[in-house]
C-alpha atoms as a PDB file:
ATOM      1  CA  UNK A   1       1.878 -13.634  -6.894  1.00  0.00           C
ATOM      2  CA  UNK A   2       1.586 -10.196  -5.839  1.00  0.00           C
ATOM      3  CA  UNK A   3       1.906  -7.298  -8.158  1.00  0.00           C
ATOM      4  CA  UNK A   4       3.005  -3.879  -7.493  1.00  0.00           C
ATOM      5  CA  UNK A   5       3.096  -1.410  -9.910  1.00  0.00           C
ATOM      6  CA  UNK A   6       3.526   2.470 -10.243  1.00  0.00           C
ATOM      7  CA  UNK A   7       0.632   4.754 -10.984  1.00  0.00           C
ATOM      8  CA  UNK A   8       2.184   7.615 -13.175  1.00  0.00           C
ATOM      9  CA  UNK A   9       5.600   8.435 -12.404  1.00  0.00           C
ATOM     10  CA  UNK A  10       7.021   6.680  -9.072  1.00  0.00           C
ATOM     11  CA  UNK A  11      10.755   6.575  -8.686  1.00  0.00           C
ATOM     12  CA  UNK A  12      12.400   2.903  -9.892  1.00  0.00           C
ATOM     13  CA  UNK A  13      14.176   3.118  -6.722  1.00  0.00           C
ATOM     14  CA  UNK A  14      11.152   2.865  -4.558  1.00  0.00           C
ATOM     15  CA  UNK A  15       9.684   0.889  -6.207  1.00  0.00           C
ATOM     16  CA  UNK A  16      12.024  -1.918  -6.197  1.00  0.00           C
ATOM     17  CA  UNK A  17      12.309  -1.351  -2.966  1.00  0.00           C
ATOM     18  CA  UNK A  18       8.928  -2.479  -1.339  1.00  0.00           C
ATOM     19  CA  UNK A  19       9.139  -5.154  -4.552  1.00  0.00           C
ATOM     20  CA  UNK A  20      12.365  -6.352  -2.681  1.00  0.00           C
ATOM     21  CA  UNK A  21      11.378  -5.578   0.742  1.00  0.00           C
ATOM     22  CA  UNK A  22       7.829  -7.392   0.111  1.00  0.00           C
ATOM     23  CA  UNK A  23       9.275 -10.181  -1.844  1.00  0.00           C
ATOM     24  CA  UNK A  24      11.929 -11.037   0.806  1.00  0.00           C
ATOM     25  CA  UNK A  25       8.830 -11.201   3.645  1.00  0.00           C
ATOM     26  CA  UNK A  26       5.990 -13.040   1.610  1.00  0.00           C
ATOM     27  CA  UNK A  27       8.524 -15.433   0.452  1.00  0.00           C
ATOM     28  CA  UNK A  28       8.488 -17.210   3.767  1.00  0.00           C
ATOM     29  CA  UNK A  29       4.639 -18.123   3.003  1.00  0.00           C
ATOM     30  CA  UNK A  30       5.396 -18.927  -0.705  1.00  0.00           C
ATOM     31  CA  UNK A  31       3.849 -15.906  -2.374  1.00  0.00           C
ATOM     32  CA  UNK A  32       6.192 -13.934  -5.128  1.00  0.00           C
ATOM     33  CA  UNK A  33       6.315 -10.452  -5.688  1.00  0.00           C
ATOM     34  CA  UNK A  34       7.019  -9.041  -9.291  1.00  0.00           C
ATOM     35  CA  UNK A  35       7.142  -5.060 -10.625  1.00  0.00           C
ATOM     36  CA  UNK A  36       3.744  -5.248 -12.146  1.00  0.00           C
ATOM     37  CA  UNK A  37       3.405  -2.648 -15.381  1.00  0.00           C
ATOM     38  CA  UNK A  38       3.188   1.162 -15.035  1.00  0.00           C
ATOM     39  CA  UNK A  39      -0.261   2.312 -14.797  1.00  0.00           C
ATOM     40  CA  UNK A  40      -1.114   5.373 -15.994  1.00  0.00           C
ATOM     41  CA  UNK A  41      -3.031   8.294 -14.165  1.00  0.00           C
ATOM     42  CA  UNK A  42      -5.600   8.483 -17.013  1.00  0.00           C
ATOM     43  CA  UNK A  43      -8.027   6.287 -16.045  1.00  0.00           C
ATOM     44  CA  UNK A  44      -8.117   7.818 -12.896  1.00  0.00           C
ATOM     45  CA  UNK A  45      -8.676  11.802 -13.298  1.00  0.00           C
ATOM     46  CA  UNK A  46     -12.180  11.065 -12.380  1.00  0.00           C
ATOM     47  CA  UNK A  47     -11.534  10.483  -8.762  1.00  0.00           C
ATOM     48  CA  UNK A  48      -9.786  14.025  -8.714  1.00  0.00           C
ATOM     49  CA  UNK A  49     -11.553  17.035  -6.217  1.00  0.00           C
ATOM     50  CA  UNK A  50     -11.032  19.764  -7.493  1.00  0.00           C
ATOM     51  CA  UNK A  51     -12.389  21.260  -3.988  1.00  0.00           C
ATOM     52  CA  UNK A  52      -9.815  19.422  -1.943  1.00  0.00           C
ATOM     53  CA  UNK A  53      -7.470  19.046  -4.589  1.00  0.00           C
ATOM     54  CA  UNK A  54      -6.875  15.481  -3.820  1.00  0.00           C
ATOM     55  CA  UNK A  55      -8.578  12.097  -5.236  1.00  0.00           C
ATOM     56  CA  UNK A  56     -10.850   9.589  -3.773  1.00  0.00           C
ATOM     57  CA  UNK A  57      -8.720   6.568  -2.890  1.00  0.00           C
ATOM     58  CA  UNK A  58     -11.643   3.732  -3.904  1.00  0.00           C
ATOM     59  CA  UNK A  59     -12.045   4.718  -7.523  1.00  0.00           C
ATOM     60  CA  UNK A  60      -8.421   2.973  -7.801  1.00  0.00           C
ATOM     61  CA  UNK A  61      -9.388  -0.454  -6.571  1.00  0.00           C
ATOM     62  CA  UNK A  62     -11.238  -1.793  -9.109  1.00  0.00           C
ATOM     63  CA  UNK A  63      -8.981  -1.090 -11.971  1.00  0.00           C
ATOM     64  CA  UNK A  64      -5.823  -2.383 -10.003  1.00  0.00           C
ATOM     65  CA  UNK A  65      -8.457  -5.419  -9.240  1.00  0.00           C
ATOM     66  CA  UNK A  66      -8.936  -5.987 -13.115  1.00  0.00           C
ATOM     67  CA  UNK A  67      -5.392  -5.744 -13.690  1.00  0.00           C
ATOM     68  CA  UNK A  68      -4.665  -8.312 -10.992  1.00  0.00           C
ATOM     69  CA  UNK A  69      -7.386 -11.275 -12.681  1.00  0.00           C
ATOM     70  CA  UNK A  70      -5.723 -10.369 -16.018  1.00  0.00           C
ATOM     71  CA  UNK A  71      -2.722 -11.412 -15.004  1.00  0.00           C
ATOM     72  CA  UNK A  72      -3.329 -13.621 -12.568  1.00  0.00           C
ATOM     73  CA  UNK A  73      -2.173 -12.133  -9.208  1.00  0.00           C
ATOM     74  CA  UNK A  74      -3.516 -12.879  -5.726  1.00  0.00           C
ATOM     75  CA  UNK A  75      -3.134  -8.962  -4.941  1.00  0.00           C
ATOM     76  CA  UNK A  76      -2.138  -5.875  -6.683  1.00  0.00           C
ATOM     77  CA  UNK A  77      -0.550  -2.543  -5.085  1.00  0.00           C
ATOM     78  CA  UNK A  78      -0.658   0.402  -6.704  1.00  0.00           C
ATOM     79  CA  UNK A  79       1.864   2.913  -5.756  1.00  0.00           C
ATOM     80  CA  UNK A  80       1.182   6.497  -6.381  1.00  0.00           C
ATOM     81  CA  UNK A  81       2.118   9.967  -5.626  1.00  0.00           C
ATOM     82  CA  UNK A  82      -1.086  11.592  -5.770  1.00  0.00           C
ATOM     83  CA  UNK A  83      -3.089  12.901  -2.666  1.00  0.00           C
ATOM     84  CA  UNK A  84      -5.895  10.089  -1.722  1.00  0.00           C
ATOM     85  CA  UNK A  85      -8.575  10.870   1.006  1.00  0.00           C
ATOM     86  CA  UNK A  86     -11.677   8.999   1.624  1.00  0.00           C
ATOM     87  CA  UNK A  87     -14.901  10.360   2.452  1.00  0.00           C
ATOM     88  CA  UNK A  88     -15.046  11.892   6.057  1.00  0.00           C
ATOM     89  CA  UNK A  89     -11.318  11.817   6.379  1.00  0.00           C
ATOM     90  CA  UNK A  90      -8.608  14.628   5.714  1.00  0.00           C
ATOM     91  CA  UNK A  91      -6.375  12.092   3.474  1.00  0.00           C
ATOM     92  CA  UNK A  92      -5.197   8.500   3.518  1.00  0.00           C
ATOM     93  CA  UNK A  93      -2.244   7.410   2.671  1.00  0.00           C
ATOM     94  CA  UNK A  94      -3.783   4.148   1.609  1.00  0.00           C
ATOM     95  CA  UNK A  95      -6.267   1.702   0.678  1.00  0.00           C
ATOM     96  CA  UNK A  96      -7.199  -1.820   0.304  1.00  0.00           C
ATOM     97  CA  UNK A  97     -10.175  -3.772  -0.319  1.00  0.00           C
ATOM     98  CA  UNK A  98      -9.713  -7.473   0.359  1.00  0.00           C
ATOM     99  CA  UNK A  99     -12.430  -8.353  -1.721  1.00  0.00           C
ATOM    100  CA  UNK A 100     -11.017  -7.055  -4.654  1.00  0.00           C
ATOM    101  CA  UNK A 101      -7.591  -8.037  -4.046  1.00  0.00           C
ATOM    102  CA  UNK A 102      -6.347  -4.614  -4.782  1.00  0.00           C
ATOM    103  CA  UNK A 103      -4.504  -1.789  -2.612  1.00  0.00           C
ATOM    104  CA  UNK A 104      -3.101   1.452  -3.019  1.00  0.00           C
ATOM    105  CA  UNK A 105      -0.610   3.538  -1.500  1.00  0.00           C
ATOM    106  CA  UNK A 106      -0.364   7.131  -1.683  1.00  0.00           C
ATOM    107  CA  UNK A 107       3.282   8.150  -1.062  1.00  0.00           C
ATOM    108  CA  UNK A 108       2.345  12.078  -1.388  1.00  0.00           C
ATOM    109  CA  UNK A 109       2.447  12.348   2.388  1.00  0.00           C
ATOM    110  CA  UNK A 110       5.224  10.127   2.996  1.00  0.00           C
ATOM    111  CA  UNK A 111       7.424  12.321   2.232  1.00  0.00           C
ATOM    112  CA  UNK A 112       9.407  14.349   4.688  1.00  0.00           C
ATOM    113  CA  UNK A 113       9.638  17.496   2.391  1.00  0.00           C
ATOM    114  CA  UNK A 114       5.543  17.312   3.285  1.00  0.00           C
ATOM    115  CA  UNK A 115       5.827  18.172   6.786  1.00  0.00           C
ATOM    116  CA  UNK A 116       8.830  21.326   5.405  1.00  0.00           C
ATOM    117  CA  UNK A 117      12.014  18.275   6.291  1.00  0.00           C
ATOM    118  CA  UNK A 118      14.544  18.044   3.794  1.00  0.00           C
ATOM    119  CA  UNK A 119      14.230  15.077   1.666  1.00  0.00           C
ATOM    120  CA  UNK A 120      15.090  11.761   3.051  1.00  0.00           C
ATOM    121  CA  UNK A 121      15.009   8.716   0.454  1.00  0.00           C
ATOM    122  CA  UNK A 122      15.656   6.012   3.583  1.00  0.00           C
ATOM    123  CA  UNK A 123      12.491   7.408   5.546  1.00  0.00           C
ATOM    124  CA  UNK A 124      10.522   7.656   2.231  1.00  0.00           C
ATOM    125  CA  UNK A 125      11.434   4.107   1.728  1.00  0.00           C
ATOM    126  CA  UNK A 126      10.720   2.914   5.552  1.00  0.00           C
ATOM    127  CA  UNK A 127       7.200   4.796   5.301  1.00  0.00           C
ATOM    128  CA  UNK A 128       6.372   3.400   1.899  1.00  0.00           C
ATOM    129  CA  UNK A 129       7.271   0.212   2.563  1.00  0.00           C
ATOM    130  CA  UNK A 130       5.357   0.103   5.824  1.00  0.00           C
ATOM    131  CA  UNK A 131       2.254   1.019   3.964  1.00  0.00           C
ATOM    132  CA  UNK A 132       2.422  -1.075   1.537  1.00  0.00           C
ATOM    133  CA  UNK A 133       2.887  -4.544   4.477  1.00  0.00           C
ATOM    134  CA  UNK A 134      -0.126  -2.601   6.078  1.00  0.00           C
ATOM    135  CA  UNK A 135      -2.114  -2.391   2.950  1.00  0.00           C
ATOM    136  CA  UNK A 136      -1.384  -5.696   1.692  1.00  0.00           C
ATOM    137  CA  UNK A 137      -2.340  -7.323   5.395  1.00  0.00           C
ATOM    138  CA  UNK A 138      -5.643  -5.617   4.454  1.00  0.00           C
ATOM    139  CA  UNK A 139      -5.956  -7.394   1.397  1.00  0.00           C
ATOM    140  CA  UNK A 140      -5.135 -10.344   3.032  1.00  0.00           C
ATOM    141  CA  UNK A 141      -7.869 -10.233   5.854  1.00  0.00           C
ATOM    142  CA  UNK A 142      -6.084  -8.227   8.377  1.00  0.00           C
ATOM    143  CA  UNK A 143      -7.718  -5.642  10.683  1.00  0.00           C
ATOM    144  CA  UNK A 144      -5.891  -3.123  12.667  1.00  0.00           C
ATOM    145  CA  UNK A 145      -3.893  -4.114  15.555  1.00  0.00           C
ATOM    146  CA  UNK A 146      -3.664  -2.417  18.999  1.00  0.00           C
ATOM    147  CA  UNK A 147      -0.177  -3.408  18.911  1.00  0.00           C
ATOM    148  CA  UNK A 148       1.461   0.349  18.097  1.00  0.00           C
ATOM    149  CA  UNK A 149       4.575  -1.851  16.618  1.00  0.00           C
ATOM    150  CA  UNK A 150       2.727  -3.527  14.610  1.00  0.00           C
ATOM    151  CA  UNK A 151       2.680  -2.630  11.071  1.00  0.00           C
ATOM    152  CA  UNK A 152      -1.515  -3.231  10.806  1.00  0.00           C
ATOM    153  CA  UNK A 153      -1.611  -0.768  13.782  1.00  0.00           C
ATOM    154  CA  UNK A 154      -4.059   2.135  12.443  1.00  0.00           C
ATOM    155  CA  UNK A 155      -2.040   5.063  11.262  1.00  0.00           C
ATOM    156  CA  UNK A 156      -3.615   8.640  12.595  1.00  0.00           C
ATOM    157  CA  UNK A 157      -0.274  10.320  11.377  1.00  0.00           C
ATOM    158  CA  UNK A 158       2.837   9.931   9.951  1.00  0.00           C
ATOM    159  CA  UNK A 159       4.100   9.900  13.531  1.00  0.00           C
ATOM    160  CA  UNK A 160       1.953   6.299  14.104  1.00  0.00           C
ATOM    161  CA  UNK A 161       3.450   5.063  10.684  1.00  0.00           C
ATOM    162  CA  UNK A 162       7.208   6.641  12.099  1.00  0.00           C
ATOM    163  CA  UNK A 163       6.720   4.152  15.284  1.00  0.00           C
ATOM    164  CA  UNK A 164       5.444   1.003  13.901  1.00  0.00           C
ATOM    165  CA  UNK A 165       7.746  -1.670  12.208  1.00  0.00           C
ATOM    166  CA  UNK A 166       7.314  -2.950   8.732  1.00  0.00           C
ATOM    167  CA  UNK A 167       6.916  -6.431  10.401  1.00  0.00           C
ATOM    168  CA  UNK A 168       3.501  -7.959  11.440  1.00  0.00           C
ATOM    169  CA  UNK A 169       3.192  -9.140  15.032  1.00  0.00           C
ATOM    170  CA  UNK A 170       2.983 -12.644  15.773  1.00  0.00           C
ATOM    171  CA  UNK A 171      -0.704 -12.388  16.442  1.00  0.00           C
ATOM    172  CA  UNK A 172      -1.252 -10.414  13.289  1.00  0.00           C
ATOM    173  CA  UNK A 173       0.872 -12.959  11.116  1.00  0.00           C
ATOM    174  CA  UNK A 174      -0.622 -16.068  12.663  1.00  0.00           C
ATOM    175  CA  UNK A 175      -3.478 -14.647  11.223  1.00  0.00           C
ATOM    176  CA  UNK A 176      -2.177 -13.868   7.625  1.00  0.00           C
ATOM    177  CA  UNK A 177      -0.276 -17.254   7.652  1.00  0.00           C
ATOM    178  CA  UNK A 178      -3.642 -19.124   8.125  1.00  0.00           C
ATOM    179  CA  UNK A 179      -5.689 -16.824   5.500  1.00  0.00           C
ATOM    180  CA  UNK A 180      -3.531 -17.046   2.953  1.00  0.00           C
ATOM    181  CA  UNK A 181      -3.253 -21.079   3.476  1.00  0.00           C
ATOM    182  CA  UNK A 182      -6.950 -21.153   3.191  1.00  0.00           C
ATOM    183  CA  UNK A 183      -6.751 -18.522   0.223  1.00  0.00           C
ATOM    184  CA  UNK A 184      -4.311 -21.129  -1.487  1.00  0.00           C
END
């Protein structure tokens, strides 16, 4: 099972939307994917910069991690609307670490109001749910593909995440059919 829950306050919409949208796609390998609790920011003020205003993206893996062995998930995604960067980078707008089975995705600068666009809920919704397919391929064992359609292809900008699908290639989910088979 796969859990994705909100960090702080995420619209319901969106999230059942990647829920849906991920559920419908890992079906086909025999994972399920359930709305996993609300999570709130508290435990994470501590990866706040108050120099970049923005907060360091690892500090949320390891509590999405616990989360996911309480409960018994293969993965967890958080979803969050805070800023995330990683050292030596200007932001992220996500995370994973395969190890601990956890991701997160920041949708702060998925939004087309970001880049001074009115607001578009069906691009919000494309771009989160293409993070979250690239963030859970992560989690899965998936590196980035050269393949600009591909949805593990490395995203520079949100014009890289604006051209790729929300579907793996074939190489990419050869790869994630075998890994999670040997993951069982």
């Amino acid at each position: 099972m796969i859990l994705v829950s909100p960090i702080g306050n995420i619209d319901e919409w969106l999230v059942n939307e990647v829920v849906d949208f991920v559920g419908d796609y890992y079906y086909r390998f025999g994972v399920k994917v359930k709305r996993g609790p609300v999570i709130p920011v508290r435990p994470f003020l501590s990866a706040y910069n108050p120099y970049r205003n923005q907060y360091l993206g690892r500090i949320f893996l390891p509590t999405l991690s616990l989360m996911g062995r309480r409960l018994k998930a293969r993965a967890v995604l958080g979803l969050t609307e805070l800023d995330l960067y990683e050292e030596g980078l200007n932001f992220i707008f996500g995370l994973a670490n395969p190890s601990l089975k956890a991701a997160v995705v920041s949708i702060h600068r998925l939004k087309p109001e970001f880049y001074g666009e009115k607001p578009d809920e069906g691009l919000l919704m494309e771009r989160t749910v293409k993070e979250a397919m690239h963030e859970l391929g992560h989690v899965f064992g998936l590196e980035h593909c050269p393949n600009v359609r591909c949805v593990m292809h490395f995203s520079n900008s949100i014009y890289d995440t604006d051209v790729k699908t929300p579907f793996y290639c074939s190489s990419c989910e050869e790869k994630l059919r075998r890994n999670l088979e040997v993951e069982g």
